[in-house]
N, C-alpha and C. Protein backbone atom coordinates (compact mmCIF):
# COMPACT_ATOMS: atom_id res chain seq x y z
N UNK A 1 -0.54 -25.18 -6.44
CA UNK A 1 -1.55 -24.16 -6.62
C UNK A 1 -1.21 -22.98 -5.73
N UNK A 2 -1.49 -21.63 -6.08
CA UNK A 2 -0.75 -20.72 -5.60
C UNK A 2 -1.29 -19.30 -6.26
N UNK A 3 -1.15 -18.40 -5.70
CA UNK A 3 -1.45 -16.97 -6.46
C UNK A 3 -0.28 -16.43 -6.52
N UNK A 4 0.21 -15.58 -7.45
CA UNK A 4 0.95 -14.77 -8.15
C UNK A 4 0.82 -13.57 -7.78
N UNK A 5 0.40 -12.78 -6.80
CA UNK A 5 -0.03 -11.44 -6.65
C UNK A 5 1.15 -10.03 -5.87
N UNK A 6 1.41 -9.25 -7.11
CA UNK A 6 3.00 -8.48 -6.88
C UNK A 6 2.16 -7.21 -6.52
N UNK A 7 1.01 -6.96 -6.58
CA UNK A 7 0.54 -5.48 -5.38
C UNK A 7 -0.78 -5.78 -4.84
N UNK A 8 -0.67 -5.03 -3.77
CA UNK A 8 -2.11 -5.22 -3.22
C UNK A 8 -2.27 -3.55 -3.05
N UNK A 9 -3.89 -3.34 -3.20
CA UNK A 9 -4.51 -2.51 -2.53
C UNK A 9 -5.43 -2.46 -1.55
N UNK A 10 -4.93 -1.84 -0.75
CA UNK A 10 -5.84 -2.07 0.77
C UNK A 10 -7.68 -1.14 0.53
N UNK A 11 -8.34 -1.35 1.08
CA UNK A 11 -9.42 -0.84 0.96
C UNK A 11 -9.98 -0.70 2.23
N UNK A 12 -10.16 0.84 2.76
CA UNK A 12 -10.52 1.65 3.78
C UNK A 12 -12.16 1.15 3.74
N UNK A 13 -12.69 0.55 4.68
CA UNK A 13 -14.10 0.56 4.95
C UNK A 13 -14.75 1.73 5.90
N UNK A 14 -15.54 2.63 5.60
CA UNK A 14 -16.42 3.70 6.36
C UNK A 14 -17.70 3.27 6.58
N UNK A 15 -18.15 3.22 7.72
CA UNK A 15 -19.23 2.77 8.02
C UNK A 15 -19.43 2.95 9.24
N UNK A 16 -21.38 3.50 9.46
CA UNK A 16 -21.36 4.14 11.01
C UNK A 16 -20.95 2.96 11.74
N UNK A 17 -20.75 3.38 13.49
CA UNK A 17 -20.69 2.87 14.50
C UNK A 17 -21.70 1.17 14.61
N UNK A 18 -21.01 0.31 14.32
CA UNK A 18 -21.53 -0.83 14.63
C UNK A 18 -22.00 -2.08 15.40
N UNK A 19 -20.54 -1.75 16.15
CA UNK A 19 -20.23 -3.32 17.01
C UNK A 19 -19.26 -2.50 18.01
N UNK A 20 -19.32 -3.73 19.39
CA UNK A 20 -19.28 -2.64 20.27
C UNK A 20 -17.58 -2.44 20.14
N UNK A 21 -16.56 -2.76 19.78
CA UNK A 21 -15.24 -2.68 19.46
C UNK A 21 -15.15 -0.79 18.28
N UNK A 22 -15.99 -0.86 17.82
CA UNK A 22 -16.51 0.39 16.85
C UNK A 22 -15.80 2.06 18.42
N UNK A 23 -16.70 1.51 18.94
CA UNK A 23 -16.68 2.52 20.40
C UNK A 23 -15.96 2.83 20.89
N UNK A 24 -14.49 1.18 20.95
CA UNK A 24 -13.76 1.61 21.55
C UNK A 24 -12.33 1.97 20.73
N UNK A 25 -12.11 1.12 19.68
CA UNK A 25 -10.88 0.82 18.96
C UNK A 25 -10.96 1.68 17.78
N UNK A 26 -11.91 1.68 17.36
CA UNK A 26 -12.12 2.62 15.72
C UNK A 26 -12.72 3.65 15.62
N UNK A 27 -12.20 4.75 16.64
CA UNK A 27 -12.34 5.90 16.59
C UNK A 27 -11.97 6.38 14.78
N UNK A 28 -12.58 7.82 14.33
CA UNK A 28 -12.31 8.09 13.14
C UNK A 28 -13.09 7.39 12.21
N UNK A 29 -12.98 7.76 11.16
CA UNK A 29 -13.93 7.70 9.89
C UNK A 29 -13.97 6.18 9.32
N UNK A 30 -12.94 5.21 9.24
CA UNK A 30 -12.54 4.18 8.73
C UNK A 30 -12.67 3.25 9.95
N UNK A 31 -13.31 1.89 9.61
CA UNK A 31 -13.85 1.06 10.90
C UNK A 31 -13.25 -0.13 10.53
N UNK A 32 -12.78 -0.54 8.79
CA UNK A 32 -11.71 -1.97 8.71
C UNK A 32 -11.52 -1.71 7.85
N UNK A 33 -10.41 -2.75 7.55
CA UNK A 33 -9.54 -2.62 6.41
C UNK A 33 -9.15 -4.09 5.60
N UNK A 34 -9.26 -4.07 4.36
CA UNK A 34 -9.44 -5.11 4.19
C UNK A 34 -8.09 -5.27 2.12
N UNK A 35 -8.04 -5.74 1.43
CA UNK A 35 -7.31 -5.58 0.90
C UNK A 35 -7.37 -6.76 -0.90
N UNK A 36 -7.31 -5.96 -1.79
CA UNK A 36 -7.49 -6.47 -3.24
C UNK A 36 -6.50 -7.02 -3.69
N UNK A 37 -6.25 -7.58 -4.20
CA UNK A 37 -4.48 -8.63 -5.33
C UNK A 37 -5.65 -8.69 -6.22
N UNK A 38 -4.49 -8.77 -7.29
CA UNK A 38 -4.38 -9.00 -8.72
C UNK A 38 -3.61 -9.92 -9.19
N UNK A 39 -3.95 -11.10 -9.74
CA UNK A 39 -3.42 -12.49 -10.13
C UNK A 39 -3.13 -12.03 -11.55
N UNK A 40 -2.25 -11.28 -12.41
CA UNK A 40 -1.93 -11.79 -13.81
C UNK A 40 -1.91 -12.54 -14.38
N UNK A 41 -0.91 -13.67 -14.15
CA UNK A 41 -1.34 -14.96 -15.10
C UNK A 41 -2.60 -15.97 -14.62
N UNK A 42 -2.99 -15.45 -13.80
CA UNK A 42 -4.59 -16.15 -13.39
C UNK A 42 -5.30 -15.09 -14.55
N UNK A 43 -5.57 -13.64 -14.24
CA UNK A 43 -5.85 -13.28 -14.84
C UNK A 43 -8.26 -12.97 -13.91
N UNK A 44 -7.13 -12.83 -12.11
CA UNK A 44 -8.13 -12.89 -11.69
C UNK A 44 -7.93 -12.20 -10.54
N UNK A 45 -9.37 -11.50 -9.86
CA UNK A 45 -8.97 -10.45 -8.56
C UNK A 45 -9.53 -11.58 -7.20
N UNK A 46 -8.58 -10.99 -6.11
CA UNK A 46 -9.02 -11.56 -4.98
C UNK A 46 -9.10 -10.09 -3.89
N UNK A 47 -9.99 -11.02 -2.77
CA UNK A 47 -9.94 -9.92 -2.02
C UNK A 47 -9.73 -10.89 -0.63
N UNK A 48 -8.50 -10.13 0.16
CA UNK A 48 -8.34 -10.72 1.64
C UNK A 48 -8.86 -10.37 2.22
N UNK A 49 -9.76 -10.51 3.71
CA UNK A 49 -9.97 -9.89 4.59
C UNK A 49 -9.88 -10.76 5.87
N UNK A 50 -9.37 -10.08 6.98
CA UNK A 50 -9.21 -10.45 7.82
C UNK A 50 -10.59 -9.70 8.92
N UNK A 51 -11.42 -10.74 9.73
CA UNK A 51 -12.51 -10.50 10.32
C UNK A 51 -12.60 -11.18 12.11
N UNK A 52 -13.38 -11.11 12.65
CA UNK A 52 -13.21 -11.68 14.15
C UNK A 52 -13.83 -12.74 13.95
N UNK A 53 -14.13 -13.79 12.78
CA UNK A 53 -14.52 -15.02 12.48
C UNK A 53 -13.43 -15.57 12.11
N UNK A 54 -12.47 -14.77 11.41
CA UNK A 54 -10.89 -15.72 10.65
C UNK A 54 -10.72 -14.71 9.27
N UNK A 55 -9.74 -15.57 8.84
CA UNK A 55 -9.05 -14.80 7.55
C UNK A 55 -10.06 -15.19 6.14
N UNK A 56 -10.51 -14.43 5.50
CA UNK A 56 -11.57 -15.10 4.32
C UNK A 56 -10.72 -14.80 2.63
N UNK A 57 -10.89 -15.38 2.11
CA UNK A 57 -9.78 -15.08 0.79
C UNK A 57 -11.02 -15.72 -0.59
N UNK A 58 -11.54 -14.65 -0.98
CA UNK A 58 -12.25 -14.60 -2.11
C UNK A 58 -11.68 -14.47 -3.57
N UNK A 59 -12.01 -14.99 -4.47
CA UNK A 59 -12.00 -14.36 -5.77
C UNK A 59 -13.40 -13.82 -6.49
N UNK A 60 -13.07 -13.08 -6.81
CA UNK A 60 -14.20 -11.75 -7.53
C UNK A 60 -13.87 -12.01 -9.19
N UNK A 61 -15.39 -12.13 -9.44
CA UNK A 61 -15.80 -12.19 -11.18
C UNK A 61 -15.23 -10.32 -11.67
N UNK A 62 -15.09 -9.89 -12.32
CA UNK A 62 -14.99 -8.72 -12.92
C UNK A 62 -16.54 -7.88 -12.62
N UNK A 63 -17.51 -8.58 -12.43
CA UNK A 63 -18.71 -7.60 -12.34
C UNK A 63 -18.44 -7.67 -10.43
N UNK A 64 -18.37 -8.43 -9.78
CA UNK A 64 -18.49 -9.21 -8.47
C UNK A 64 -17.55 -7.59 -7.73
N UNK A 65 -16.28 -7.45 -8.72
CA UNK A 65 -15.26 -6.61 -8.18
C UNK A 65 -15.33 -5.22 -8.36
N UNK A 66 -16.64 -4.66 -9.29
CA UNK A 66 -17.25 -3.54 -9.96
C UNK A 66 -18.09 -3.11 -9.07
N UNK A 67 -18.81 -4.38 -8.65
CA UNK A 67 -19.67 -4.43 -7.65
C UNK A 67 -19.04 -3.58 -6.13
N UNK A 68 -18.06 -4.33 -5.79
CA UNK A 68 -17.78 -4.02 -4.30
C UNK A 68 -16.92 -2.42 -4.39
N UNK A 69 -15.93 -2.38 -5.54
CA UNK A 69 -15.20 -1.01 -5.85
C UNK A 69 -16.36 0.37 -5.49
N UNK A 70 -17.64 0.46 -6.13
CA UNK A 70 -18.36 0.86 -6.34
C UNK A 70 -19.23 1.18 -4.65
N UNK A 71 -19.63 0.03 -4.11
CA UNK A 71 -20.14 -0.05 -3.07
C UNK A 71 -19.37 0.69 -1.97
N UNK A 72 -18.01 0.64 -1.91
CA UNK A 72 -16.84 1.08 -1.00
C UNK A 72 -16.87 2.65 -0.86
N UNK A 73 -16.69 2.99 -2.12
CA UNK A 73 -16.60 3.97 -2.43
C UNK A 73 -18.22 4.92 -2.32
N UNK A 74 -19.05 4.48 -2.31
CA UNK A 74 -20.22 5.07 -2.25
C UNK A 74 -20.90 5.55 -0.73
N UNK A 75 -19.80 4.51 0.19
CA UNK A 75 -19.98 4.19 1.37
C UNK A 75 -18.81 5.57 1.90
N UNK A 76 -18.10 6.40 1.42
CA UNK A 76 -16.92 6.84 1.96
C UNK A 76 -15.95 6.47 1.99
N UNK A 77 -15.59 5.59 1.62
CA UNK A 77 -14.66 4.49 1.96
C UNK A 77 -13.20 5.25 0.81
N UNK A 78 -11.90 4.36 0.80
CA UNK A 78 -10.95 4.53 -0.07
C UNK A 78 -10.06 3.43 -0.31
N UNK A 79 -9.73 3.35 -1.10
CA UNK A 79 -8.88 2.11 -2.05
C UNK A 79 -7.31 3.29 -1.82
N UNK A 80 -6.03 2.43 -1.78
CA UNK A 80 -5.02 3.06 -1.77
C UNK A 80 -4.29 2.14 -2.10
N UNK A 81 -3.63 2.37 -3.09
CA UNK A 81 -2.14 1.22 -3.64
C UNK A 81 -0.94 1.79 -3.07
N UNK A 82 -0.20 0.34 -2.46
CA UNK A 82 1.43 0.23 -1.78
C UNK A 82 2.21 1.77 -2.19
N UNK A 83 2.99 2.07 -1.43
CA UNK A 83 3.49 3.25 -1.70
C UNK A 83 4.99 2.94 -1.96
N UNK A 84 5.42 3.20 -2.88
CA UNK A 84 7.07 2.66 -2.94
C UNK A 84 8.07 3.09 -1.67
N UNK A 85 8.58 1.82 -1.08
CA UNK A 85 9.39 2.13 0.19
C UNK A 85 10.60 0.81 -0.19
N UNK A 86 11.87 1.86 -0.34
CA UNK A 86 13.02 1.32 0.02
C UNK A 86 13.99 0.93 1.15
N UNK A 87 13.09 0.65 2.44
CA UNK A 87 13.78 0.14 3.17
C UNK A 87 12.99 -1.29 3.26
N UNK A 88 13.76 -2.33 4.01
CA UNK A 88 13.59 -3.79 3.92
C UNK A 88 12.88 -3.68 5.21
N UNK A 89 11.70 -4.93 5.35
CA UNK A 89 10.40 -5.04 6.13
C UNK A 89 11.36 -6.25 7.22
N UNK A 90 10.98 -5.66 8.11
CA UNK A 90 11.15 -6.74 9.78
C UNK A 90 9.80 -6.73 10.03
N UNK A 91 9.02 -7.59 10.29
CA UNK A 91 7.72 -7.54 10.82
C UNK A 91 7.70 -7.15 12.43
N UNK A 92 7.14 -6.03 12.83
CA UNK A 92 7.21 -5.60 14.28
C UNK A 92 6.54 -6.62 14.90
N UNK A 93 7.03 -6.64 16.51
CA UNK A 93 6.40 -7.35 17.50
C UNK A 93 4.89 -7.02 17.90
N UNK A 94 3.83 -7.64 16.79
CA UNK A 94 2.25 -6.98 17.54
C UNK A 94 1.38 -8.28 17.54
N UNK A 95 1.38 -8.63 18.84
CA UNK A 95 0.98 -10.13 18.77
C UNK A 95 -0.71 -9.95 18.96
N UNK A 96 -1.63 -8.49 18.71
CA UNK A 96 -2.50 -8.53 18.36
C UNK A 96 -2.95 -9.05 17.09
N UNK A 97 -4.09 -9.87 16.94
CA UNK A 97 -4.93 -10.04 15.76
C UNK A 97 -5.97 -9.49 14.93
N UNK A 98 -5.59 -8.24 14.17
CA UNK A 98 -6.67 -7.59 13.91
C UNK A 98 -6.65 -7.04 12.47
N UNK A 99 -7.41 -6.92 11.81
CA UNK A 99 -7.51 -6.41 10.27
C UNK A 99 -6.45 -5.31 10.26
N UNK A 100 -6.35 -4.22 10.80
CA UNK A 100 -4.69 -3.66 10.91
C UNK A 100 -4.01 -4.21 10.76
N UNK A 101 -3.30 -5.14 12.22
CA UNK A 101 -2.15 -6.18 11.53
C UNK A 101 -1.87 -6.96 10.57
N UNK A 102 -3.51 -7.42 10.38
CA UNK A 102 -3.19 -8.26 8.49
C UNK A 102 -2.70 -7.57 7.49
N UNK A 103 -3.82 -6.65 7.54
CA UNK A 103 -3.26 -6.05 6.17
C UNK A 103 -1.81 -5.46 6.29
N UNK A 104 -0.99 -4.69 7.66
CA UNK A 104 0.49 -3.89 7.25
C UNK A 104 0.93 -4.93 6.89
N UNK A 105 1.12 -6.28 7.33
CA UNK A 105 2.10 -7.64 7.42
C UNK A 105 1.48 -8.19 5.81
N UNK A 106 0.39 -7.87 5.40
CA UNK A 106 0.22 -8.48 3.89
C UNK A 106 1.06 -7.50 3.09
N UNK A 107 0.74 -6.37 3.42
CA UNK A 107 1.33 -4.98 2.34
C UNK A 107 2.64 -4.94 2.51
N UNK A 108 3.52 -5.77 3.90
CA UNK A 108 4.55 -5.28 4.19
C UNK A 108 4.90 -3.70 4.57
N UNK A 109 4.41 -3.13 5.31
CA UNK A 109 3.99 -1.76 5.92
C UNK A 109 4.32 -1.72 7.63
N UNK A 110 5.73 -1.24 7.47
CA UNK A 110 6.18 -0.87 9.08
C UNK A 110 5.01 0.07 9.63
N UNK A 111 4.19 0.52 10.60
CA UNK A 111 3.82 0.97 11.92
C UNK A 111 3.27 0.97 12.64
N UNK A 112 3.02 2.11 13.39
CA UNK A 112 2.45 1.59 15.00
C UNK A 112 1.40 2.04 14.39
N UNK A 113 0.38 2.25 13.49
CA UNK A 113 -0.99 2.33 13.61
C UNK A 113 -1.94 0.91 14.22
N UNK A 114 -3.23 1.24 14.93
CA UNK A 114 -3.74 0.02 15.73
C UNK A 114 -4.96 0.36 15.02
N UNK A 115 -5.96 1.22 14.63
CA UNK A 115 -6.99 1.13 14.03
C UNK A 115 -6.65 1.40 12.28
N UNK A 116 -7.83 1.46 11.77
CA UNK A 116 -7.89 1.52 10.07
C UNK A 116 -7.60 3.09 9.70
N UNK A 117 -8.21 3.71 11.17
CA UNK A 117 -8.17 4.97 10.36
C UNK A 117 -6.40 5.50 10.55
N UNK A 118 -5.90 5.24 11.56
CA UNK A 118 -4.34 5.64 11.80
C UNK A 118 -3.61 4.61 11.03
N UNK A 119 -4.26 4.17 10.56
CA UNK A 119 -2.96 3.38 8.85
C UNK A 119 -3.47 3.99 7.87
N UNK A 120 -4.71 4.25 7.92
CA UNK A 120 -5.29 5.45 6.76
C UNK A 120 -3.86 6.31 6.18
N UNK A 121 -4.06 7.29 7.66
CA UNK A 121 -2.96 8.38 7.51
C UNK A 121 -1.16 7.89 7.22
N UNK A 122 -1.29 6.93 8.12
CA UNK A 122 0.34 6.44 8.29
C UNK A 122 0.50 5.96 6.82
N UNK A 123 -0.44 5.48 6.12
CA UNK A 123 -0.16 5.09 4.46
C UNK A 123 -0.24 6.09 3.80
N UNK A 124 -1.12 7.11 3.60
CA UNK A 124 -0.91 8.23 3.13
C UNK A 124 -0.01 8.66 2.77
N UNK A 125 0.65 9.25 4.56
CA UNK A 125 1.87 9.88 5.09
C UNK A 125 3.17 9.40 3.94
N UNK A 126 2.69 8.17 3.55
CA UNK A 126 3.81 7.50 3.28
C UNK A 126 4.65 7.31 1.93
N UNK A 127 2.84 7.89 1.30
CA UNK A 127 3.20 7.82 -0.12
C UNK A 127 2.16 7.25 -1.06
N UNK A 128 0.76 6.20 -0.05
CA UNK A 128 0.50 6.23 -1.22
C UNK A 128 -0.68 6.10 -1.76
N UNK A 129 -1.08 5.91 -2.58
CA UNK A 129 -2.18 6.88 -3.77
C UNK A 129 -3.50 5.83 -3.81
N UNK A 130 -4.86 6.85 -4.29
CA UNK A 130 -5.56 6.74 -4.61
C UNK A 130 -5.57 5.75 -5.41
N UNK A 131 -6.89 4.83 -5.16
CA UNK A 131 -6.74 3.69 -6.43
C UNK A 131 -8.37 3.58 -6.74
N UNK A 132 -8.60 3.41 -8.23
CA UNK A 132 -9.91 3.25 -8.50
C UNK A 132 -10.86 4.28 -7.79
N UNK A 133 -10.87 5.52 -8.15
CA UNK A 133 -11.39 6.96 -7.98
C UNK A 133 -12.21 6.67 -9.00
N UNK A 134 -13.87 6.75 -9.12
CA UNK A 134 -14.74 6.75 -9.81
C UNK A 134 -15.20 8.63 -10.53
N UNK A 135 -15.35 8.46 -11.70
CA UNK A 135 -15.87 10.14 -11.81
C UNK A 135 -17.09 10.21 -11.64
N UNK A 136 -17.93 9.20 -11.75
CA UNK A 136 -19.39 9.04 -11.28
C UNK A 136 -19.85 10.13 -10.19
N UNK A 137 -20.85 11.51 -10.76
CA UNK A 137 -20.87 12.10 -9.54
C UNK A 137 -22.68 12.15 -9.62
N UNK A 138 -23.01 10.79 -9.82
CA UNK A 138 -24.49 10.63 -9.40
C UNK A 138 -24.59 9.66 -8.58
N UNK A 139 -23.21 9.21 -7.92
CA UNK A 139 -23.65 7.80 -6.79
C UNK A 139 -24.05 9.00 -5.78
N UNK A 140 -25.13 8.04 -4.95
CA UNK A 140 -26.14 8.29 -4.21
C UNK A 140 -25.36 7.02 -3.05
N UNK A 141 -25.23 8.03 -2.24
CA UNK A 141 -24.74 7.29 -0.41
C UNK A 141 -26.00 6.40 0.00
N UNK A 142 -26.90 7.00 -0.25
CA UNK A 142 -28.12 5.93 -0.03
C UNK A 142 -28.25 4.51 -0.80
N UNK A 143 -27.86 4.33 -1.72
CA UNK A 143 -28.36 3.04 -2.66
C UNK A 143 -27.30 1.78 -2.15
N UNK A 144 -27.09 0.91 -1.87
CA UNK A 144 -26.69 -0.12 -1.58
C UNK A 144 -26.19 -0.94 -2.92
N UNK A 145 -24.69 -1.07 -2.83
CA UNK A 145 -25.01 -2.17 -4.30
C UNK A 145 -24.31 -3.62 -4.04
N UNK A 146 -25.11 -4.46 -4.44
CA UNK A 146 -25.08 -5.92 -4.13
C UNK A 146 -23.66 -6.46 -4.66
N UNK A 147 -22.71 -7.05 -3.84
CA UNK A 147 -21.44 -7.48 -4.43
C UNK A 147 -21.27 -8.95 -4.40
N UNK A 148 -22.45 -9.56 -3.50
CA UNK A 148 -22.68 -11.11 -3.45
C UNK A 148 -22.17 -12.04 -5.20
């Protein structure tokens, strides 16, 4: 048993000041980062996230994943798919544990970014793109939508 999953998209979480690590480590707009696969021959979405409880690995119904796309994005937030890079991945020496390091080492993504928002840019920088951009221009930042 096994997943099949050949891209991931990482997903930028925005959200005010929370916890006291917020204060010190996640300066900037983006506070975690967390990351989507796509199973083809499952024919099913997961979402990784790495948290200060442990690593959590969900699968999402099609409404479940409508749900959270939606919510992310309503929140500020941004979805960004792998950026094509032709050089071969050494995993750097960062013997920190933190939703940063999961996700570059899941995406395979060389750098020194330490918070969400300086991999924000360093992925950007890098190449790569917008994913699941809604044209919806009646979401309301206020409404909450349930992804349970």
């Amino acid at each position: 048993m096994g997943t099949n999953i050949s891209t991931w998209y990482l997903v930028f979480i925005a959200r005010q000041k929370q916890y006291w690590w917020d204060y010190i480590f996640c300066r900037g707009k983006y506070k975690h980062v967390c990351a989507l696969g796509y199973d083809a021959s499952a024919d099913q979405w997961y979402l990784y996230d790495w948290s200060f409880i442990g690593v959590h690995f969900y699968k999402f119904s099609d409404d479940q994943l409508d749900n959270f796309i939606i919510h992310v994005l309503r929140r500020g937030g941004s979805i960004l798919r792998k950026p094509q890079t032709k050089e071969p991945y050494k995993k750097l020496c960062f013997p920190l544990a933190t939703c940063v390091a999961g996700a570059k080492h899941l995406v395979k993504f060389k750098s020194l970014a330490f918070t969400p928002t300086q991999l924000f840019c360093a992925y950007t920088k890098a190449g790569a793109k917008r994913s699941f951009v809604t044209s919806d221009t009646n979401l309301s930042t206020d409404e909450v939508a349930s992804w349970d």
